[in-house]
C-alpha atoms as a PDB file:
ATOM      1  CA  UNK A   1     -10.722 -11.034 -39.307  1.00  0.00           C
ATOM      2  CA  UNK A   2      -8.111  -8.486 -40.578  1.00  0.00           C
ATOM      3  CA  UNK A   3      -8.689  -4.567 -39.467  1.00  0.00           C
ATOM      4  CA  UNK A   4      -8.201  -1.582 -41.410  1.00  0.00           C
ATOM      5  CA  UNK A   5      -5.385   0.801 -39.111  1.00  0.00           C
ATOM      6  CA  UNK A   6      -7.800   3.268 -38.550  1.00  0.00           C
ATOM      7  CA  UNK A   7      -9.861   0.182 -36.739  1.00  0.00           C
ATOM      8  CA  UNK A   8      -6.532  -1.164 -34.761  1.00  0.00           C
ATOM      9  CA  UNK A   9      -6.359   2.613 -33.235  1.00  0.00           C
ATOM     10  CA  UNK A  10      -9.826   2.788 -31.789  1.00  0.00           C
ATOM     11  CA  UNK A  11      -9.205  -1.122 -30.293  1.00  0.00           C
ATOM     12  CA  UNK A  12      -5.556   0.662 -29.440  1.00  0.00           C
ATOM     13  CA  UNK A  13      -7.392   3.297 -27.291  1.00  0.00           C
ATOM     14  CA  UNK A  14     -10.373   1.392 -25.497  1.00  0.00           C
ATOM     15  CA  UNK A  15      -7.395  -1.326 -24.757  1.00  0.00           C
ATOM     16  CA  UNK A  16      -5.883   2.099 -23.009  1.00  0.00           C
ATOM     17  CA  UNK A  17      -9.043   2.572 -21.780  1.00  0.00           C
ATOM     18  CA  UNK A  18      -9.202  -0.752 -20.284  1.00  0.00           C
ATOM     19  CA  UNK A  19      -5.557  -0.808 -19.004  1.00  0.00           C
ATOM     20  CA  UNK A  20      -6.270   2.165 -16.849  1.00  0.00           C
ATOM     21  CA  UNK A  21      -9.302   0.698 -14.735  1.00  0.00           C
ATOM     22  CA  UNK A  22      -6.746  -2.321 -13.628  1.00  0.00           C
ATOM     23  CA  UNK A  23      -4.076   0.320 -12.555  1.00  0.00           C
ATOM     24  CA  UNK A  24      -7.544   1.648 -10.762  1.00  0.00           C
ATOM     25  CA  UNK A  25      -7.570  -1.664  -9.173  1.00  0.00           C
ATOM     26  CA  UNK A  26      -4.308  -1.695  -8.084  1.00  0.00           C
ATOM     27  CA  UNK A  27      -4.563   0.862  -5.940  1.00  0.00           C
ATOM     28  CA  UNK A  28      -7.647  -0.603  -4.364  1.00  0.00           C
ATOM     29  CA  UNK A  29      -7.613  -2.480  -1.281  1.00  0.00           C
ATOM     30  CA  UNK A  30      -9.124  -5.692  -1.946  1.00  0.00           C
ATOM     31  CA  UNK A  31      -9.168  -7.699   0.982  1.00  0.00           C
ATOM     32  CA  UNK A  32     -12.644  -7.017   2.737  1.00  0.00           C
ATOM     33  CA  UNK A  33     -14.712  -5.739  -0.584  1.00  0.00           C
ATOM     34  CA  UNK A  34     -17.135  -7.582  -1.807  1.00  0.00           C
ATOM     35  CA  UNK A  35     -16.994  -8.693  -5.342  1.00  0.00           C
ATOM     36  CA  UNK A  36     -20.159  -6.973  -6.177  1.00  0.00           C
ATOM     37  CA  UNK A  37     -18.448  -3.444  -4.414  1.00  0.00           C
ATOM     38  CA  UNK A  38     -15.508  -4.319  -6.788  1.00  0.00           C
ATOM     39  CA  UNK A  39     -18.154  -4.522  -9.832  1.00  0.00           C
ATOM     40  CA  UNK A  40     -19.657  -1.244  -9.434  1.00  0.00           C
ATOM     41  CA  UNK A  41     -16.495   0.300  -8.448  1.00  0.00           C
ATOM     42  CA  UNK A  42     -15.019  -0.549 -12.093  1.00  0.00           C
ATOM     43  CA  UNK A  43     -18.591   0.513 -13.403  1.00  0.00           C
ATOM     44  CA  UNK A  44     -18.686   4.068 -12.122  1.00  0.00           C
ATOM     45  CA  UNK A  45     -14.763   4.436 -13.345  1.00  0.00           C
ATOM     46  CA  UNK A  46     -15.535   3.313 -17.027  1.00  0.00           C
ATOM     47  CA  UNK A  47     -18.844   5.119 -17.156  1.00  0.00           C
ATOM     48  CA  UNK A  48     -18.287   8.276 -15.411  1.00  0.00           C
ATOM     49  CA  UNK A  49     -14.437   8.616 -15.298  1.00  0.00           C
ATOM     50  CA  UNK A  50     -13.380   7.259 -19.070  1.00  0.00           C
ATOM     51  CA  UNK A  51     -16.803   8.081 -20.663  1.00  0.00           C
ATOM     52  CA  UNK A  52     -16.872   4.594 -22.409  1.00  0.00           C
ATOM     53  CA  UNK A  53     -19.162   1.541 -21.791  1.00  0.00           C
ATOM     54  CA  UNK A  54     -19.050  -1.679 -20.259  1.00  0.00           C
ATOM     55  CA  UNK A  55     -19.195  -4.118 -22.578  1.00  0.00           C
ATOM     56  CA  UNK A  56     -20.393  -7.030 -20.839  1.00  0.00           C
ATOM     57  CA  UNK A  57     -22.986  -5.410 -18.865  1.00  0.00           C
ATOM     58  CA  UNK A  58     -25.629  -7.000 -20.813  1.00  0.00           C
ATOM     59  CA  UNK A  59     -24.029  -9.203 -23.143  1.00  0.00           C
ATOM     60  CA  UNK A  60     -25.785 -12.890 -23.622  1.00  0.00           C
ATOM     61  CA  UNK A  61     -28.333 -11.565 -20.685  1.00  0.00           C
ATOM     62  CA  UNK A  62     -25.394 -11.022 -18.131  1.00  0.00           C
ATOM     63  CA  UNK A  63     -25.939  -8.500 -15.621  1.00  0.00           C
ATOM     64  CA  UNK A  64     -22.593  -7.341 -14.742  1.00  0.00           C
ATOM     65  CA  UNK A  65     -19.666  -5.379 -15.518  1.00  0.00           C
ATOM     66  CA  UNK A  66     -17.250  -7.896 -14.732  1.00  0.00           C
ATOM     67  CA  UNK A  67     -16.193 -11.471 -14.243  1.00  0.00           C
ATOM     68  CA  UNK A  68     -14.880 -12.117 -10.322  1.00  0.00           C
ATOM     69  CA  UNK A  69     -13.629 -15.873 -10.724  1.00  0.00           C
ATOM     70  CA  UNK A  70     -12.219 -16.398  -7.579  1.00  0.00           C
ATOM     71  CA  UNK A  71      -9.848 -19.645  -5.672  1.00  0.00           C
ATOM     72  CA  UNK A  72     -11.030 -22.224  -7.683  1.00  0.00           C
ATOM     73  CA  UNK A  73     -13.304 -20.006  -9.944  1.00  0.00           C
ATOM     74  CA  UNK A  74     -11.917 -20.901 -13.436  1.00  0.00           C
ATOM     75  CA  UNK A  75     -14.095 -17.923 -15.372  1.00  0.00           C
ATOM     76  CA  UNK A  76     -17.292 -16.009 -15.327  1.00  0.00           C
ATOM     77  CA  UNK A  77     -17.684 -15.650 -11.707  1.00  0.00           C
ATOM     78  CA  UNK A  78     -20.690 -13.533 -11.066  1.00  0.00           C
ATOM     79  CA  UNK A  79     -20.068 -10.687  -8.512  1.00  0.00           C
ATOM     80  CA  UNK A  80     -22.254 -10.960  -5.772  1.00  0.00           C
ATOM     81  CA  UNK A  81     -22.264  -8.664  -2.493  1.00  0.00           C
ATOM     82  CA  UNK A  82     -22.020 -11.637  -0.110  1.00  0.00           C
ATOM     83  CA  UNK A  83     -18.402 -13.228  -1.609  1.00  0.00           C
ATOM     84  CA  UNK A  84     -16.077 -11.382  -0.154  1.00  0.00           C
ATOM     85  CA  UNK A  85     -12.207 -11.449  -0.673  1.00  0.00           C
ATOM     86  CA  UNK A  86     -10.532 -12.200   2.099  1.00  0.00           C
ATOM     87  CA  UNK A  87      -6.752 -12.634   3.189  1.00  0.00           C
ATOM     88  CA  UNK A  88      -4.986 -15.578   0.951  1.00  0.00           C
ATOM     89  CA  UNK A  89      -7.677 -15.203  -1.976  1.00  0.00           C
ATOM     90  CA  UNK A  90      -6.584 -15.524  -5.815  1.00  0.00           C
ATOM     91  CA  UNK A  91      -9.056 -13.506  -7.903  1.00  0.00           C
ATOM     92  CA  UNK A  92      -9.069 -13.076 -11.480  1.00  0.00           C
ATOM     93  CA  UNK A  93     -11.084  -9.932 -12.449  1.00  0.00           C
ATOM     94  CA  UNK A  94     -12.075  -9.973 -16.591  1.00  0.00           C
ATOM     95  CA  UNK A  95     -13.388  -6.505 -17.588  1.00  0.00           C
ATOM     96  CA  UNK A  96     -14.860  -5.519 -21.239  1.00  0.00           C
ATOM     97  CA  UNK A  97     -14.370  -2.060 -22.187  1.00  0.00           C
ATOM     98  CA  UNK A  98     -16.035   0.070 -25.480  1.00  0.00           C
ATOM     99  CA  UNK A  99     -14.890   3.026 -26.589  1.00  0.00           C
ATOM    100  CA  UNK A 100     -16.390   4.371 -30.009  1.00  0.00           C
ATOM    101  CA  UNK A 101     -17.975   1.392 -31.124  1.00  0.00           C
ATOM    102  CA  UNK A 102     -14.529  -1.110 -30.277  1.00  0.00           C
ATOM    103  CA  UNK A 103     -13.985  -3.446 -28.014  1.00  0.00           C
ATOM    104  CA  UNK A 104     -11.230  -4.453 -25.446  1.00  0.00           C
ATOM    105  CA  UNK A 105     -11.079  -7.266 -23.352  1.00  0.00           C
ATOM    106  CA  UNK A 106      -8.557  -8.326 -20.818  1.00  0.00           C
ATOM    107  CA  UNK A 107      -8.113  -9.805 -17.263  1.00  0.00           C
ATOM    108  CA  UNK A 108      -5.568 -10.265 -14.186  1.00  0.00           C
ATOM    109  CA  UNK A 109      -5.514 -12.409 -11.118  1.00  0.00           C
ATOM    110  CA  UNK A 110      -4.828 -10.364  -8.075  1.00  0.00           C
ATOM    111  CA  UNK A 111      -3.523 -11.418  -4.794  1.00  0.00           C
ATOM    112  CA  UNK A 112      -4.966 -10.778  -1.648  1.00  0.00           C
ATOM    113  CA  UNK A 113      -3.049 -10.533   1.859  1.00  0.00           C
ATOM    114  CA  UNK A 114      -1.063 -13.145   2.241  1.00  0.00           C
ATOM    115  CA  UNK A 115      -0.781 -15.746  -0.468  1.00  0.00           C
ATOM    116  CA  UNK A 116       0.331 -19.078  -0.177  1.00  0.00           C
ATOM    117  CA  UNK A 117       3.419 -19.925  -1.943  1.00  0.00           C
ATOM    118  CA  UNK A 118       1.639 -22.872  -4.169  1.00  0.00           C
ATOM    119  CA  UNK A 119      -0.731 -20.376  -4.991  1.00  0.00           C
ATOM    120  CA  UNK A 120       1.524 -17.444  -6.032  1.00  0.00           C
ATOM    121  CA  UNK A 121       3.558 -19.955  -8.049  1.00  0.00           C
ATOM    122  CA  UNK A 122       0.329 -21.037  -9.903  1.00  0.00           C
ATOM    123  CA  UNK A 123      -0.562 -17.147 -10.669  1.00  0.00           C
ATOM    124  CA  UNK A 124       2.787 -16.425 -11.901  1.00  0.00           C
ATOM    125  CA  UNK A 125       3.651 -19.523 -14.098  1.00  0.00           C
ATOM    126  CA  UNK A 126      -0.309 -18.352 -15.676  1.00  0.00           C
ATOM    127  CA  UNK A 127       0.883 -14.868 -16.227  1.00  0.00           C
ATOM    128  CA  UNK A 128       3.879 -16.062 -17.910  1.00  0.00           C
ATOM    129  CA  UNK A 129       2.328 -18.674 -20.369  1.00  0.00           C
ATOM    130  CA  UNK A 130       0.369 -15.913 -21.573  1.00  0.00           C
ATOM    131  CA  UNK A 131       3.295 -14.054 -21.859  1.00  0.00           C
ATOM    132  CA  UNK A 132       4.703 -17.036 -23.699  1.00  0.00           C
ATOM    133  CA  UNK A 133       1.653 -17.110 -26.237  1.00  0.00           C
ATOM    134  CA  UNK A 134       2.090 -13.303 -26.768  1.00  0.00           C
ATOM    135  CA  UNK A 135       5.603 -13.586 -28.062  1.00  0.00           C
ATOM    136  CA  UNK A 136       5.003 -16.174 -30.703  1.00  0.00           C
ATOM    137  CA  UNK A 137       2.486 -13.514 -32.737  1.00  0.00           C
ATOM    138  CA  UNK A 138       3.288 -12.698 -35.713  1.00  0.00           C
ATOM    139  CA  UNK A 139       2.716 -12.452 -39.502  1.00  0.00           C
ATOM    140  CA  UNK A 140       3.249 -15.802 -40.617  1.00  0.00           C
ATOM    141  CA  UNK A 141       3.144 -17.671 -37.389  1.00  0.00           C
ATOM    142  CA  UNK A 142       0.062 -20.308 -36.490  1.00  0.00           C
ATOM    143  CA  UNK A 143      -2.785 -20.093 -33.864  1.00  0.00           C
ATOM    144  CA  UNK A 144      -0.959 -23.957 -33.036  1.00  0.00           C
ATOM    145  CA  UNK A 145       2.353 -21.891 -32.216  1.00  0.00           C
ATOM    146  CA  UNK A 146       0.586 -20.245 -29.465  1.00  0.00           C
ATOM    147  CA  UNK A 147      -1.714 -22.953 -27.990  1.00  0.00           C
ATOM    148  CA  UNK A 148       1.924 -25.264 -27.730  1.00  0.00           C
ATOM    149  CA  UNK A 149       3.539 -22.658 -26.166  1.00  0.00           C
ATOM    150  CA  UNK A 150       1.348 -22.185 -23.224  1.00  0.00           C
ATOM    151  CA  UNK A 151       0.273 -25.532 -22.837  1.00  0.00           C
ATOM    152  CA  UNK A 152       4.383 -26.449 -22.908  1.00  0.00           C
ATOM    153  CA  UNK A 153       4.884 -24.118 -19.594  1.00  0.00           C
ATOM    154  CA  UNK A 154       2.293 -25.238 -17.914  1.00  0.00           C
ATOM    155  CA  UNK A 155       2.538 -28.934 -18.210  1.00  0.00           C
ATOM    156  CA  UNK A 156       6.224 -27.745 -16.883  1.00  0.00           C
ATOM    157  CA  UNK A 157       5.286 -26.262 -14.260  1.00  0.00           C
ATOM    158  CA  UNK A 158       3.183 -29.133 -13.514  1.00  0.00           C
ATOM    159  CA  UNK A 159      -0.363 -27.355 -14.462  1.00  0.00           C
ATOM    160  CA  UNK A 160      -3.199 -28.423 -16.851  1.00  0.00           C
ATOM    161  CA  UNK A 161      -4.812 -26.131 -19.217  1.00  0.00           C
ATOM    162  CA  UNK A 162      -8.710 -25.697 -19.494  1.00  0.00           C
ATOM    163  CA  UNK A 163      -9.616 -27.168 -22.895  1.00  0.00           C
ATOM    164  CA  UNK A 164     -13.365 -25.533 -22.860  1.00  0.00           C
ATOM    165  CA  UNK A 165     -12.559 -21.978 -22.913  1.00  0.00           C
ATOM    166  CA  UNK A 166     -10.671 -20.065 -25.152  1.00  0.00           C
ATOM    167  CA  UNK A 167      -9.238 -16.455 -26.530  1.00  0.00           C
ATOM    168  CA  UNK A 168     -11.281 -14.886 -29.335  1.00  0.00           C
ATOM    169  CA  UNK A 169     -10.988 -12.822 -32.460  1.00  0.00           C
ATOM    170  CA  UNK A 170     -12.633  -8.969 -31.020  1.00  0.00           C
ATOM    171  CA  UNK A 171     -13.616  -5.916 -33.388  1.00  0.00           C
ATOM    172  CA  UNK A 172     -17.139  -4.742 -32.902  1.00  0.00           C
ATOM    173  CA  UNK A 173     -18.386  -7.725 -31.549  1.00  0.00           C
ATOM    174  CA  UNK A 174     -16.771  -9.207 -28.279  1.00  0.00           C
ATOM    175  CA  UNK A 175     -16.704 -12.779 -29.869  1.00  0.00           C
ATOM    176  CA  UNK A 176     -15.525 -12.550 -33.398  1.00  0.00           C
ATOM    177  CA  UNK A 177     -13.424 -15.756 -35.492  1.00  0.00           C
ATOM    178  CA  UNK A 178     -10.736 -16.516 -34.924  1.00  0.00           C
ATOM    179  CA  UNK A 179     -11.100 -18.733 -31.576  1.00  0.00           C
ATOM    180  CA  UNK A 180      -7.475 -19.081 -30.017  1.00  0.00           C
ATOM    181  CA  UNK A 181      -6.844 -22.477 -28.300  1.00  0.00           C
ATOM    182  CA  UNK A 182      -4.263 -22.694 -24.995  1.00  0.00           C
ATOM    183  CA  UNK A 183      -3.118 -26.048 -26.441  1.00  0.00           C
ATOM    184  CA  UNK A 184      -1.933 -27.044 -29.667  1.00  0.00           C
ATOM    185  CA  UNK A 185       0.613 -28.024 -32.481  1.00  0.00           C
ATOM    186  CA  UNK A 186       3.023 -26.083 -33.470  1.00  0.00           C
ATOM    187  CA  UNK A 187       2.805 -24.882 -37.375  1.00  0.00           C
ATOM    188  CA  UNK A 188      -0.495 -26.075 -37.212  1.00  0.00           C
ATOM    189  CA  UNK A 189      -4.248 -24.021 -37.557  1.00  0.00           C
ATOM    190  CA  UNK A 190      -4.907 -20.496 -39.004  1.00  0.00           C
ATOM    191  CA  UNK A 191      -1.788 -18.752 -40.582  1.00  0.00           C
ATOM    192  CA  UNK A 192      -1.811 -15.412 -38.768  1.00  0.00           C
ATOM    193  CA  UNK A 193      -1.718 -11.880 -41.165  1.00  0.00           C
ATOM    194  CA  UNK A 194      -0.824  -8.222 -39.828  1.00  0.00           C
ATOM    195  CA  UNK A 195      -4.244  -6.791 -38.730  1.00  0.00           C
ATOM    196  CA  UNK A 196      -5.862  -9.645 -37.019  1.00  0.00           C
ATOM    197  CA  UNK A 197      -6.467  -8.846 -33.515  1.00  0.00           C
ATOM    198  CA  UNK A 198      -8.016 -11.185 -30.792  1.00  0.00           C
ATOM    199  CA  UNK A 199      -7.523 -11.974 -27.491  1.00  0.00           C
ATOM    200  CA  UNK A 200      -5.227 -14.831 -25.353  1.00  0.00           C
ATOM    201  CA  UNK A 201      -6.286 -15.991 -22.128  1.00  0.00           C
ATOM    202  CA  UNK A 202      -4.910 -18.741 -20.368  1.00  0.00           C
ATOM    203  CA  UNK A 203      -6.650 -20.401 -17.717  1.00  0.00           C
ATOM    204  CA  UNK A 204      -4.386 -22.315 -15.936  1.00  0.00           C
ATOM    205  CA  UNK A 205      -5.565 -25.481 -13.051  1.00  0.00           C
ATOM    206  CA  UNK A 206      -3.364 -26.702 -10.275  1.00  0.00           C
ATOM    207  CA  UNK A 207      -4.931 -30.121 -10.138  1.00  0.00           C
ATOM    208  CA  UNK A 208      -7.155 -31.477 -13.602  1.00  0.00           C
ATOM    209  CA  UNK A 209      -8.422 -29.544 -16.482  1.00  0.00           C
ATOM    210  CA  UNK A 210     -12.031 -30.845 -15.775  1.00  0.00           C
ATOM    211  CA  UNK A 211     -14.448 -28.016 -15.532  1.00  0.00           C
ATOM    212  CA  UNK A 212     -18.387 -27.837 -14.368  1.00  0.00           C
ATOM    213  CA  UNK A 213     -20.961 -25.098 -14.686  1.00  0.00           C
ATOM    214  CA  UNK A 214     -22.569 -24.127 -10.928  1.00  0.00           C
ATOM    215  CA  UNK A 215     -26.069 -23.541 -10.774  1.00  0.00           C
ATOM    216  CA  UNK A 216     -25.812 -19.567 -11.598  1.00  0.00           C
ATOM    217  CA  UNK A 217     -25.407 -20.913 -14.550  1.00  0.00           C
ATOM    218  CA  UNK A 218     -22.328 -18.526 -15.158  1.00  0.00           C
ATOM    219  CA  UNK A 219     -19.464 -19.696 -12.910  1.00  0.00           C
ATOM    220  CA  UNK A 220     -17.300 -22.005 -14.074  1.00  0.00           C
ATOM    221  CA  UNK A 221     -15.441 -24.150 -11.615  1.00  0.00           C
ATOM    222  CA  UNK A 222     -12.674 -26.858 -10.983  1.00  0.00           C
ATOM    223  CA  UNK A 223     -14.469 -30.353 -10.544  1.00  0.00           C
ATOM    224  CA  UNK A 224     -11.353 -31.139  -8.249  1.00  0.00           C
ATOM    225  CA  UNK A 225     -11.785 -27.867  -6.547  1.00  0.00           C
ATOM    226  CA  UNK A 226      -8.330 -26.940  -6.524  1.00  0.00           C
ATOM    227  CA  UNK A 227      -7.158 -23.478  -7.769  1.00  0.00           C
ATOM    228  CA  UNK A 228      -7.328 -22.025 -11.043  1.00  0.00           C
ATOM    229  CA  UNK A 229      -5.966 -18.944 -12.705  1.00  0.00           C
ATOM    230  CA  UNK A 230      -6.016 -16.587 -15.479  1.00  0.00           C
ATOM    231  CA  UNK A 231      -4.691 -14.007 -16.912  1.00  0.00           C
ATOM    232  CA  UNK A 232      -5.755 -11.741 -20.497  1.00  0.00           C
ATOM    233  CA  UNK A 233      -4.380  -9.385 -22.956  1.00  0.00           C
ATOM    234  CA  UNK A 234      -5.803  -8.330 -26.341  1.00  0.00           C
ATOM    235  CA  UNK A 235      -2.970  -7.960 -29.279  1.00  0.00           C
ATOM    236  CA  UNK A 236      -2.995  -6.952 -32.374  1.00  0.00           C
ATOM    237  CA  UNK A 237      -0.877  -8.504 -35.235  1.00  0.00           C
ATOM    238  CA  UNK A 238       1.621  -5.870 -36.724  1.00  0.00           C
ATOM    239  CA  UNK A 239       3.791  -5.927 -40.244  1.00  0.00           C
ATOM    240  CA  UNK A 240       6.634  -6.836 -38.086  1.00  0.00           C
ATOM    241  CA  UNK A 241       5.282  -8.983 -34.762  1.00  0.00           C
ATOM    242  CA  UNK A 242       3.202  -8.021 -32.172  1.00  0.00           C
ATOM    243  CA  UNK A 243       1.174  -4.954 -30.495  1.00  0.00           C
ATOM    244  CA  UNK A 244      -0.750  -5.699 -26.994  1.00  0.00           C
ATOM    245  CA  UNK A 245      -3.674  -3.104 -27.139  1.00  0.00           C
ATOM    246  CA  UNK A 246      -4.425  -3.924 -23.062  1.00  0.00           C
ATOM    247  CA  UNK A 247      -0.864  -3.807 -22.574  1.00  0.00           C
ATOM    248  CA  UNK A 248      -0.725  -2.042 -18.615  1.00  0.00           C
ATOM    249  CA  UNK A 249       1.259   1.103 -17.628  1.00  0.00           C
ATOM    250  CA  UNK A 250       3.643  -1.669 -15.287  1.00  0.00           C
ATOM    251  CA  UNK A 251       4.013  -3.558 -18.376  1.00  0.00           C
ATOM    252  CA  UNK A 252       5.408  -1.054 -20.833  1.00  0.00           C
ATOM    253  CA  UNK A 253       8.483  -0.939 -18.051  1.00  0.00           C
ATOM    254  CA  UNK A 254       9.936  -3.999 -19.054  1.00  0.00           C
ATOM    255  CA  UNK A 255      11.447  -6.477 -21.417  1.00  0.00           C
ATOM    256  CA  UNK A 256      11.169  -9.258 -19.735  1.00  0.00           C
ATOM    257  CA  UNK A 257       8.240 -11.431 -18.250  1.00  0.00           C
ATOM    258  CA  UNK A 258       7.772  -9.633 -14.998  1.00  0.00           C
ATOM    259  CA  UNK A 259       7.213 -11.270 -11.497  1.00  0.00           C
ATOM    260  CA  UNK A 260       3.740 -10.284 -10.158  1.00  0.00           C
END
């Protein structure tokens, strides 16, 4: 679980890899596209523009570049070319990147047109319990530190967390040890050491945690229906805290947790 620092640089470069292709998104215009024109949008940037692979294109038999979980999507929405974003949407778009043999993995939840304010508020309280989960990383600390954390601000904010899905330890292999739970104790689980690096991602419901499976047999939705959310970065553990290797251009601005 612990990489050399010549291994934290290559993750440190396909995570600035991967942070460029959602500043390429941000300059899209979303409303309109289909979620399958978004997919092979982000597939001929990686590919052709960064020279570096898409790493879930083919991963467990998936098809795709990208997860498009959108409204009450909680994760692994499959992009098709008849769901199309339209004014109001909440999408959460979870890209894989590889770049000399190491993997980054992160994920944002855009809005399109005109949100609704109980929407917005559920995107930005998810952005910020990552955010939350972020800052308690480092040497020393406990995976239970982060999972309280989040869990905390969003029972706050009057949210539930999704209790099936989780963040994951990332090298080589997408899905390494060790998993990283939303919820949790604190001082509790795996004692963190500089040079693990894996991945937090929130998912964050506006009515119950309870999940199903559709019938793709990919997308993951609220039982409830009501919205979901998520947002992804992948850090690194350093000697002295904390290094997010996804961390986006917007990001490195500021010292605060940002409004979207």
């Amino acid at each position: 679980m612990v990489k050399r620092p010549d291994e934290i640089e290559k993750l440190g470069e396909a995570g600035r890899l991967l942070a460029s292709v959602f500043h390429m998104l941000d300059d899209m215009p979303l409303a309109g596209l289909s979620t399958l024109a978004v997919n092979d949008r982000v597939e001929d940037y990686i590919v052709n523009e960064l020279n570096a692979r898409p790493a879930s294109k083919g991963q467990y038999g998936y098809g795709y570049v990208l997860n498009c979980s959108r409204n009450d999507v909680v994760c692994h929405g499959v992009p098709s070319a008849t769901d199309i974003l339209a004014d109001g949407d909440i999408v959460n778009f979870d890209i894989t990147l590889e770049k000399n043999g190491y993997i980054a993995d992160s994920s944002k939840t855009y809005l399109i047109g005109a949100v609704a304010p109980a929407a917005r508020r559920l995107v930005q309280t998810t952005y910020e319990a990552l955010w939350h989960g972020i800052r308690q990383v480092r040497p020393g600390a406990h995976l239970g530190d982060i999972g309280h954390v989040i869990e905390r601000h969003a029972k706050r904010n009057g949210y539930t967390v999704v209790r099936e899905y989780c963040g994951h330890g990332i090298g080589r292999e997408m899905h390494e040890e060790p998993q990283i739970l939303h919820f949790g104790k604190p001082g509790t689980g795996l004692r963190l050491k500089a040079g693990m690096v894996f991945t937090i991602e929130p998912m964050l419901n506006q009515g119950g945690a309870r999940v199903e499976t559709k019938d793709d047999g990919w997308s993951v939705v609220t039982v409830d229906g009501k919205l979901s959310a998520q947002f992804e970065h992948t850090v690194a553990v350093t000697a002295t805290g904390v290094r997010v290797l996804t961390l986006r251009a917007e990001e490195r601005k500021r010292r605060a947790i940002p409004p979207l």
